[in-house]
C-alpha atoms as a PDB file:
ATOM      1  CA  UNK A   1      11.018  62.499  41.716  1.00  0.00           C
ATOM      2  CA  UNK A   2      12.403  62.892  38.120  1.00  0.00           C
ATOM      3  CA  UNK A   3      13.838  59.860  38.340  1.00  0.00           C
ATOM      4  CA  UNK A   4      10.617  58.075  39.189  1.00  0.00           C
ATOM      5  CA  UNK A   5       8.869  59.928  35.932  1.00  0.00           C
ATOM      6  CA  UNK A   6      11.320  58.910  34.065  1.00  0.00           C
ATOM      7  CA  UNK A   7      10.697  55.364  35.250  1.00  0.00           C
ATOM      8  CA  UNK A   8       6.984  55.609  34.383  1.00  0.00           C
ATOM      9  CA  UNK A   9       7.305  56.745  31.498  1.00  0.00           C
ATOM     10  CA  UNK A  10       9.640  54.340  30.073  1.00  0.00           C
ATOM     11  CA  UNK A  11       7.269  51.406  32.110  1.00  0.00           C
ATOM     12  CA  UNK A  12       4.205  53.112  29.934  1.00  0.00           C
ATOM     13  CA  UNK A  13       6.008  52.779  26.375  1.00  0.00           C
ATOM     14  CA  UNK A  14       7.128  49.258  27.348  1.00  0.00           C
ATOM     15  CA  UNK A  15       3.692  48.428  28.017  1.00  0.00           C
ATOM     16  CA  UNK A  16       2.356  50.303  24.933  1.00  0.00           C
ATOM     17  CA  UNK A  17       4.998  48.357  22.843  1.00  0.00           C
ATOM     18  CA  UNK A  18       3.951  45.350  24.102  1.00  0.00           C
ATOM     19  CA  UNK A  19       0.038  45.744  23.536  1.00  0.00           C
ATOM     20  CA  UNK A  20       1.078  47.005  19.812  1.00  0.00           C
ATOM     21  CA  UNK A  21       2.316  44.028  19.476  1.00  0.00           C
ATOM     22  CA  UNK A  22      -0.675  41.981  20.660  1.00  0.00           C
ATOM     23  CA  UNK A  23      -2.743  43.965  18.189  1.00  0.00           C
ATOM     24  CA  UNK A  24      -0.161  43.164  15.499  1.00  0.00           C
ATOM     25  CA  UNK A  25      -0.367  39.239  16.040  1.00  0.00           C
ATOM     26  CA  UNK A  26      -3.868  39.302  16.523  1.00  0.00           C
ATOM     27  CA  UNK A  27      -4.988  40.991  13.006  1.00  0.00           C
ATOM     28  CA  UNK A  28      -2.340  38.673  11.511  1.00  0.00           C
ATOM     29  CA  UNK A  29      -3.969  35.782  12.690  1.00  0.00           C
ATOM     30  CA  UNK A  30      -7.188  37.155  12.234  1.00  0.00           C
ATOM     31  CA  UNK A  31      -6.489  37.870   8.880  1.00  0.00           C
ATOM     32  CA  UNK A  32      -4.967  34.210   8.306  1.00  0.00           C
ATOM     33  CA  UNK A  33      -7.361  32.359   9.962  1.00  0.00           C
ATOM     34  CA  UNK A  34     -10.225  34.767   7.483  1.00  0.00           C
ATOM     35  CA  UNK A  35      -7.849  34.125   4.563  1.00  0.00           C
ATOM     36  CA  UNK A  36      -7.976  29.656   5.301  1.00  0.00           C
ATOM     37  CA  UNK A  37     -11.854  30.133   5.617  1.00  0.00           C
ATOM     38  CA  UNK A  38     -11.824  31.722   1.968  1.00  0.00           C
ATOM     39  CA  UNK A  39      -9.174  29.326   0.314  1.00  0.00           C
ATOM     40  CA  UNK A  40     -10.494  25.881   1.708  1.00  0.00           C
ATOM     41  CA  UNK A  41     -14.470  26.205  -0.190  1.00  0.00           C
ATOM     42  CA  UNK A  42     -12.502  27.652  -3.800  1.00  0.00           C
ATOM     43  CA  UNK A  43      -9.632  24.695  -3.487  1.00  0.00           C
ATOM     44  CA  UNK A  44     -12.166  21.987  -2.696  1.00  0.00           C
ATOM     45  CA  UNK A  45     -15.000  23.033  -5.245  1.00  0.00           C
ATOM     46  CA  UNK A  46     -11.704  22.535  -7.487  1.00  0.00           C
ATOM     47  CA  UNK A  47     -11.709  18.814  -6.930  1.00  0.00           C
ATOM     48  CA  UNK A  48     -13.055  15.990  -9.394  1.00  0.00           C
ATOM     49  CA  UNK A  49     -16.660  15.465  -9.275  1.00  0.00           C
ATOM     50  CA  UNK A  50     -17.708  11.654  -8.336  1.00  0.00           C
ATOM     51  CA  UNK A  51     -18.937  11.327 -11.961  1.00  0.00           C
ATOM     52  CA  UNK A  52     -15.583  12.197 -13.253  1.00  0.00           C
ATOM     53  CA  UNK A  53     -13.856   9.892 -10.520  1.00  0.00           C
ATOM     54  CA  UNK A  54     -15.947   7.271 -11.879  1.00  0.00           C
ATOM     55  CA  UNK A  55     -14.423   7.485 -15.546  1.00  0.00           C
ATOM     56  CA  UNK A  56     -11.117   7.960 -14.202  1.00  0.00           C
ATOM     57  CA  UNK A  57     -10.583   3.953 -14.787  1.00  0.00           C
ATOM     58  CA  UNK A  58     -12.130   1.374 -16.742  1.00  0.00           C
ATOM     59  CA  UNK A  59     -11.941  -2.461 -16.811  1.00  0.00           C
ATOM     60  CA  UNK A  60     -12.213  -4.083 -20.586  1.00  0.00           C
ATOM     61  CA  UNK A  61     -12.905  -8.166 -20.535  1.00  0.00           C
ATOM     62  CA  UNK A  62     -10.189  -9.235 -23.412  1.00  0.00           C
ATOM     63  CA  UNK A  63     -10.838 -12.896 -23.452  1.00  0.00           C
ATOM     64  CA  UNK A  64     -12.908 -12.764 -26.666  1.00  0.00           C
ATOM     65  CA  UNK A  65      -9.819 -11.428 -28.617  1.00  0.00           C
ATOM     66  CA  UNK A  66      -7.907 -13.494 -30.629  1.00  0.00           C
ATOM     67  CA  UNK A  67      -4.025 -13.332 -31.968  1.00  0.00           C
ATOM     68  CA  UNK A  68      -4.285 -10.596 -34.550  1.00  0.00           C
ATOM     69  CA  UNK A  69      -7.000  -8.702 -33.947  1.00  0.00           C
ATOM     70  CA  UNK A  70      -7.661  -5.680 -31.965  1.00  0.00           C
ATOM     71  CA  UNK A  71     -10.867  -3.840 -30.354  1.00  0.00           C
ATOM     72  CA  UNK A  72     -11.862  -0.092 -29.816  1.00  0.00           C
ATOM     73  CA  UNK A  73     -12.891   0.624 -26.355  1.00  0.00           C
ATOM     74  CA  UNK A  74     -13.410   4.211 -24.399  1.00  0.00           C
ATOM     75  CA  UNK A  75     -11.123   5.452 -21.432  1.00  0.00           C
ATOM     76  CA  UNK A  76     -11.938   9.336 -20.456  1.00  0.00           C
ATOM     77  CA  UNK A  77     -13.657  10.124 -23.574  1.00  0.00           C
ATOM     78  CA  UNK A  78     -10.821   8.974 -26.000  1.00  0.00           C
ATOM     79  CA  UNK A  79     -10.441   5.430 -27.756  1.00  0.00           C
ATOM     80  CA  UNK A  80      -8.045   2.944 -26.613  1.00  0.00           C
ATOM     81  CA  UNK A  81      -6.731   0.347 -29.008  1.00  0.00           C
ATOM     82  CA  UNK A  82      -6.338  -3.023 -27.730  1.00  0.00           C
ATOM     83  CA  UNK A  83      -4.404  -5.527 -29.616  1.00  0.00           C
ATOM     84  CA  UNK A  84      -3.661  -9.474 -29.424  1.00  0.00           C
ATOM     85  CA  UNK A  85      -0.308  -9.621 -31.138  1.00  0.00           C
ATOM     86  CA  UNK A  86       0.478 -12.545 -33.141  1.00  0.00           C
ATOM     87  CA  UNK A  87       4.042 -14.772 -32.340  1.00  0.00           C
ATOM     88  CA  UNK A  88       4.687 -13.195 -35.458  1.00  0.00           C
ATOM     89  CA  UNK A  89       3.895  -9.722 -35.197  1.00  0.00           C
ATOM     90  CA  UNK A  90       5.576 -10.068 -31.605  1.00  0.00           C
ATOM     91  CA  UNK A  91       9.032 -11.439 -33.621  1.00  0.00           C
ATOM     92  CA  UNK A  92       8.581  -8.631 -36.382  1.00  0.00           C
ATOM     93  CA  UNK A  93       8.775  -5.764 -33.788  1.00  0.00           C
ATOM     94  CA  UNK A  94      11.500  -7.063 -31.708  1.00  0.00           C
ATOM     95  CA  UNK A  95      13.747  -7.022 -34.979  1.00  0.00           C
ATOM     96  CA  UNK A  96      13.215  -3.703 -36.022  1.00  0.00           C
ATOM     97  CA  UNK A  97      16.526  -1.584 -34.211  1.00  0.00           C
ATOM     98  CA  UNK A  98      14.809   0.546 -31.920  1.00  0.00           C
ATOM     99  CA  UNK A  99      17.402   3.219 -32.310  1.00  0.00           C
ATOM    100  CA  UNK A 100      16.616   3.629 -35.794  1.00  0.00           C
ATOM    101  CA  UNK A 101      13.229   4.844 -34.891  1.00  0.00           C
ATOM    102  CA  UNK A 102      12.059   8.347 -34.248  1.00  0.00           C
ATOM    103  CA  UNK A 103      10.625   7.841 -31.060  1.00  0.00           C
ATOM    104  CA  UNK A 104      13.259   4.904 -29.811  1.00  0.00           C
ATOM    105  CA  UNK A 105      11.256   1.961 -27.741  1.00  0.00           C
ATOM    106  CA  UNK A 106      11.136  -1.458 -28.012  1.00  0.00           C
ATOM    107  CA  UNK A 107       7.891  -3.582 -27.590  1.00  0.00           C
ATOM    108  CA  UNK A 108       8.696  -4.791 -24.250  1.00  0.00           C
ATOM    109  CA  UNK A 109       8.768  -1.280 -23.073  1.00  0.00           C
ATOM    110  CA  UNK A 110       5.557  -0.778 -24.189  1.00  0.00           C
ATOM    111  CA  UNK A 111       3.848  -3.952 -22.805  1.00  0.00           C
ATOM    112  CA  UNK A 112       3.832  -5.717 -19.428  1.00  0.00           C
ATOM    113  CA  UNK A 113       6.243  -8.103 -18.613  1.00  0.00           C
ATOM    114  CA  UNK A 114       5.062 -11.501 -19.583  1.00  0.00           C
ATOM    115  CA  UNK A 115       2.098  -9.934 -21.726  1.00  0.00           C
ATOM    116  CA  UNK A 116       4.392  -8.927 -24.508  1.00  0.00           C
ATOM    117  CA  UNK A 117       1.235 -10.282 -26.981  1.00  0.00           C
ATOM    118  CA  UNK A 118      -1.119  -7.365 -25.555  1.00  0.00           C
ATOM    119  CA  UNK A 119      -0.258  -3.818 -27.004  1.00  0.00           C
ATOM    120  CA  UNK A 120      -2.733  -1.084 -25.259  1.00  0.00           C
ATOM    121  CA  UNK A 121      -2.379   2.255 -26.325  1.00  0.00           C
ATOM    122  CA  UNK A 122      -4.356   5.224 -26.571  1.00  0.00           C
ATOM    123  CA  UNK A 123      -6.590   5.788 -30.374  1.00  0.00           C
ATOM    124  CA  UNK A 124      -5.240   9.262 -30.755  1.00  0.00           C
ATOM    125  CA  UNK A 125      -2.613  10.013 -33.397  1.00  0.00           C
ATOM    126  CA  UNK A 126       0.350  11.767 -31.548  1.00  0.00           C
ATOM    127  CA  UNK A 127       0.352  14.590 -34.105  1.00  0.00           C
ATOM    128  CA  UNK A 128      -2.752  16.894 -34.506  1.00  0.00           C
ATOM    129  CA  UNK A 129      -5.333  13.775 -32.848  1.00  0.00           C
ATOM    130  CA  UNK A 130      -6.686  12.250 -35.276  1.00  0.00           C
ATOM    131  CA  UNK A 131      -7.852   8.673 -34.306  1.00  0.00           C
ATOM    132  CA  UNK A 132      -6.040   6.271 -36.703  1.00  0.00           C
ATOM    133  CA  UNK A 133      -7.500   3.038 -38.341  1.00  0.00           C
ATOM    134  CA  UNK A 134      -6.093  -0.026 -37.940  1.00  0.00           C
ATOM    135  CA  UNK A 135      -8.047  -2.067 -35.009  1.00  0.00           C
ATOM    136  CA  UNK A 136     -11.490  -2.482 -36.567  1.00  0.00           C
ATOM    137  CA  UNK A 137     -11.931  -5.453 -39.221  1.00  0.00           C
ATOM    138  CA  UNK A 138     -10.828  -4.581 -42.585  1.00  0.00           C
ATOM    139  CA  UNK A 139      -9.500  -0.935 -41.576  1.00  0.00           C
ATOM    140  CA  UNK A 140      -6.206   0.005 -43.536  1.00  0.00           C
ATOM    141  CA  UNK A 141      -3.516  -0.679 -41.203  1.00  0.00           C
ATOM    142  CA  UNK A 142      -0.781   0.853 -43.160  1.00  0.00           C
ATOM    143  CA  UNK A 143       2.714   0.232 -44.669  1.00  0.00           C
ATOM    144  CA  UNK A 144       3.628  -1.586 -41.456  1.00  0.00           C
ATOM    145  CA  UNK A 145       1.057  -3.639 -40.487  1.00  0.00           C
ATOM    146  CA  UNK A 146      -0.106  -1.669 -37.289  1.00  0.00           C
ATOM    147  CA  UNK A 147      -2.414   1.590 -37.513  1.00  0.00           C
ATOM    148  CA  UNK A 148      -2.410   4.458 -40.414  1.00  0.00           C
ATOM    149  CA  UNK A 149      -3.649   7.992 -39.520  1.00  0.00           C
ATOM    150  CA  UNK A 150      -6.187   8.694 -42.744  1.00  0.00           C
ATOM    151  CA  UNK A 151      -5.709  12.789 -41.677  1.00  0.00           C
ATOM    152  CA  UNK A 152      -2.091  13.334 -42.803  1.00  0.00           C
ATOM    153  CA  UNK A 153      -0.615   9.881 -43.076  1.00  0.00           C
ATOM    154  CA  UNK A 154       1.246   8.624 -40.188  1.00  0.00           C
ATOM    155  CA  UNK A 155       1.891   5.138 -40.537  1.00  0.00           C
ATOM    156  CA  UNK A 156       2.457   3.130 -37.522  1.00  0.00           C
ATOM    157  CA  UNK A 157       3.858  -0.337 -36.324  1.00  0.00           C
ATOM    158  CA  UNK A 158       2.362  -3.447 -34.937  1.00  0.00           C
ATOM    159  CA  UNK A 159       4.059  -2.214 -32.054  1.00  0.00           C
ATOM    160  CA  UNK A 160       2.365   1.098 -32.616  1.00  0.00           C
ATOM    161  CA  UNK A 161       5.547   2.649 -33.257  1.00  0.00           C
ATOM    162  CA  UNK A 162       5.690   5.453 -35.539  1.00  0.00           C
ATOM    163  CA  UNK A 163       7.376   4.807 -38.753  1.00  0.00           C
ATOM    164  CA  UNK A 164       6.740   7.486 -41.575  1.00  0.00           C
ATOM    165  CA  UNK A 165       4.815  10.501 -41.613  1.00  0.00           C
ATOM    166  CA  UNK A 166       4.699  13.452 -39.591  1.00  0.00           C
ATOM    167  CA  UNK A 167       3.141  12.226 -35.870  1.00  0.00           C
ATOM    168  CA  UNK A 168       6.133  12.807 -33.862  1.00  0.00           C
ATOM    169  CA  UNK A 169       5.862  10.244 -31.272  1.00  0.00           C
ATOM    170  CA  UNK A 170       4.801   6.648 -30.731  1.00  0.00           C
ATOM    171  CA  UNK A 171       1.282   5.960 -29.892  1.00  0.00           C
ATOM    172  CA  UNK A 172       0.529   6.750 -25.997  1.00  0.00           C
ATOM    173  CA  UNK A 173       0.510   3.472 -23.995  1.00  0.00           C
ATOM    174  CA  UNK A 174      -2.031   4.345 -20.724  1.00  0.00           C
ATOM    175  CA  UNK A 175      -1.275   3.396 -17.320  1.00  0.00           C
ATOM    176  CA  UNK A 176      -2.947  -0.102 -16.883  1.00  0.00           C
ATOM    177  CA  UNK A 177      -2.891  -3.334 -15.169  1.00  0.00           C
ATOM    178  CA  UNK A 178      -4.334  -7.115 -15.489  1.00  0.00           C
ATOM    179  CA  UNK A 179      -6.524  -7.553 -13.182  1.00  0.00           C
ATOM    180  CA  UNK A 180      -6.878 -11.279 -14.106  1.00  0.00           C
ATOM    181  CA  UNK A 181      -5.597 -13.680 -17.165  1.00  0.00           C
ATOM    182  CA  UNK A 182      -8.845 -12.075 -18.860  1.00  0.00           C
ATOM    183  CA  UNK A 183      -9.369  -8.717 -17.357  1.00  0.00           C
ATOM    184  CA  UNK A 184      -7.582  -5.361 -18.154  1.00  0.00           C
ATOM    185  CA  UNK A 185      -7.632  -2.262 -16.066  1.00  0.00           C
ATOM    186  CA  UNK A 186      -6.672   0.883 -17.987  1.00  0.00           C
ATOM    187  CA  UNK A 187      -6.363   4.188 -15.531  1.00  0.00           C
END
């Protein structure tokens, strides 16, 4: 008869054991399940607004530019130069040593392939943000022929390379495409 207690009693703390553990998974997945329901509203109220998708890319029409000149447009709030390099401006950069440069590139890194006559880079001087002149008719364009920062005097290439002064890197070239023979996408 012992021997049966004994039984039952080791039966019951099985069974308890195994109900603990039941109550265990459940909160845990109660409390998962709780903590999903919480996280998926905050994450996706994180996400860009359509308005903000919208600006996220723009298209520029660049057939009215001609060899030497360059236009101001507007991608996310910030000006984008957009030059029309002359065969000579285009022969001038490829001779300067790109090594010798503080921020080494050459101008086919910093065009497309093919489109070595269409520099696009971002207005905004690299060191405190100043937007250089340079692309609007009879702006100052600087020792070298490219764009000149009036707030502390970085001077920069045709290439928009810098070349003296204290902006520490070349200017930004965006992520864009051509869309057609006449049509830009920047973004």
């Amino acid at each position: 008869m012992a021997e049966q207690a004994s039984i039952d009693t080791s039966a019951q703390a099985e069974e308890g054991v195994r109900r603990r553990d039941f109550i265990n998974i459940a909160a845990v997945s109660f409390a998962g399940v709780g903590g999903a329901a919480v996280l998926v509203p905050l994450v996706s109220q994180m996400a860009p607004s359509a308005d903000v998708l919208a600006q996220s890319s723009t298209e520029i029409d660049i057939s009215a530019i001609q060899p030497g000149q360059a236009i101001k447009a507007v991608f996310r709030k910030q000006p984008v130069f957009i030059r029309n390099l002359t065969p000579e401006e285009v022969s001038a950069a490829d001779k300067v040593d790109a090594s010798s440069l503080r921020d080494p590139q050459t101008l086919e890194e910093r065009t497309k392939e093919g489109k070595t006559n269409w520099l696009i880079t971002m207005g905004v001087c690299t060191h405190l943000g100043c937007v250089p002149l340079g692309a609007g008719e009879g702006e100052v364009k600087g020792e070298f022929g490219g764009y000149f920062c009036p707030c502390h005097g970085s001077h920069y290439d045709t290439a928009a390379r810098i070349r003296k002064g204290p902006a520490p890197k070349n200017l930004e070239v965006p992520e864009y495409a051509f869309i057609s023979d006449t049509v830009v996408k920047i973004g």
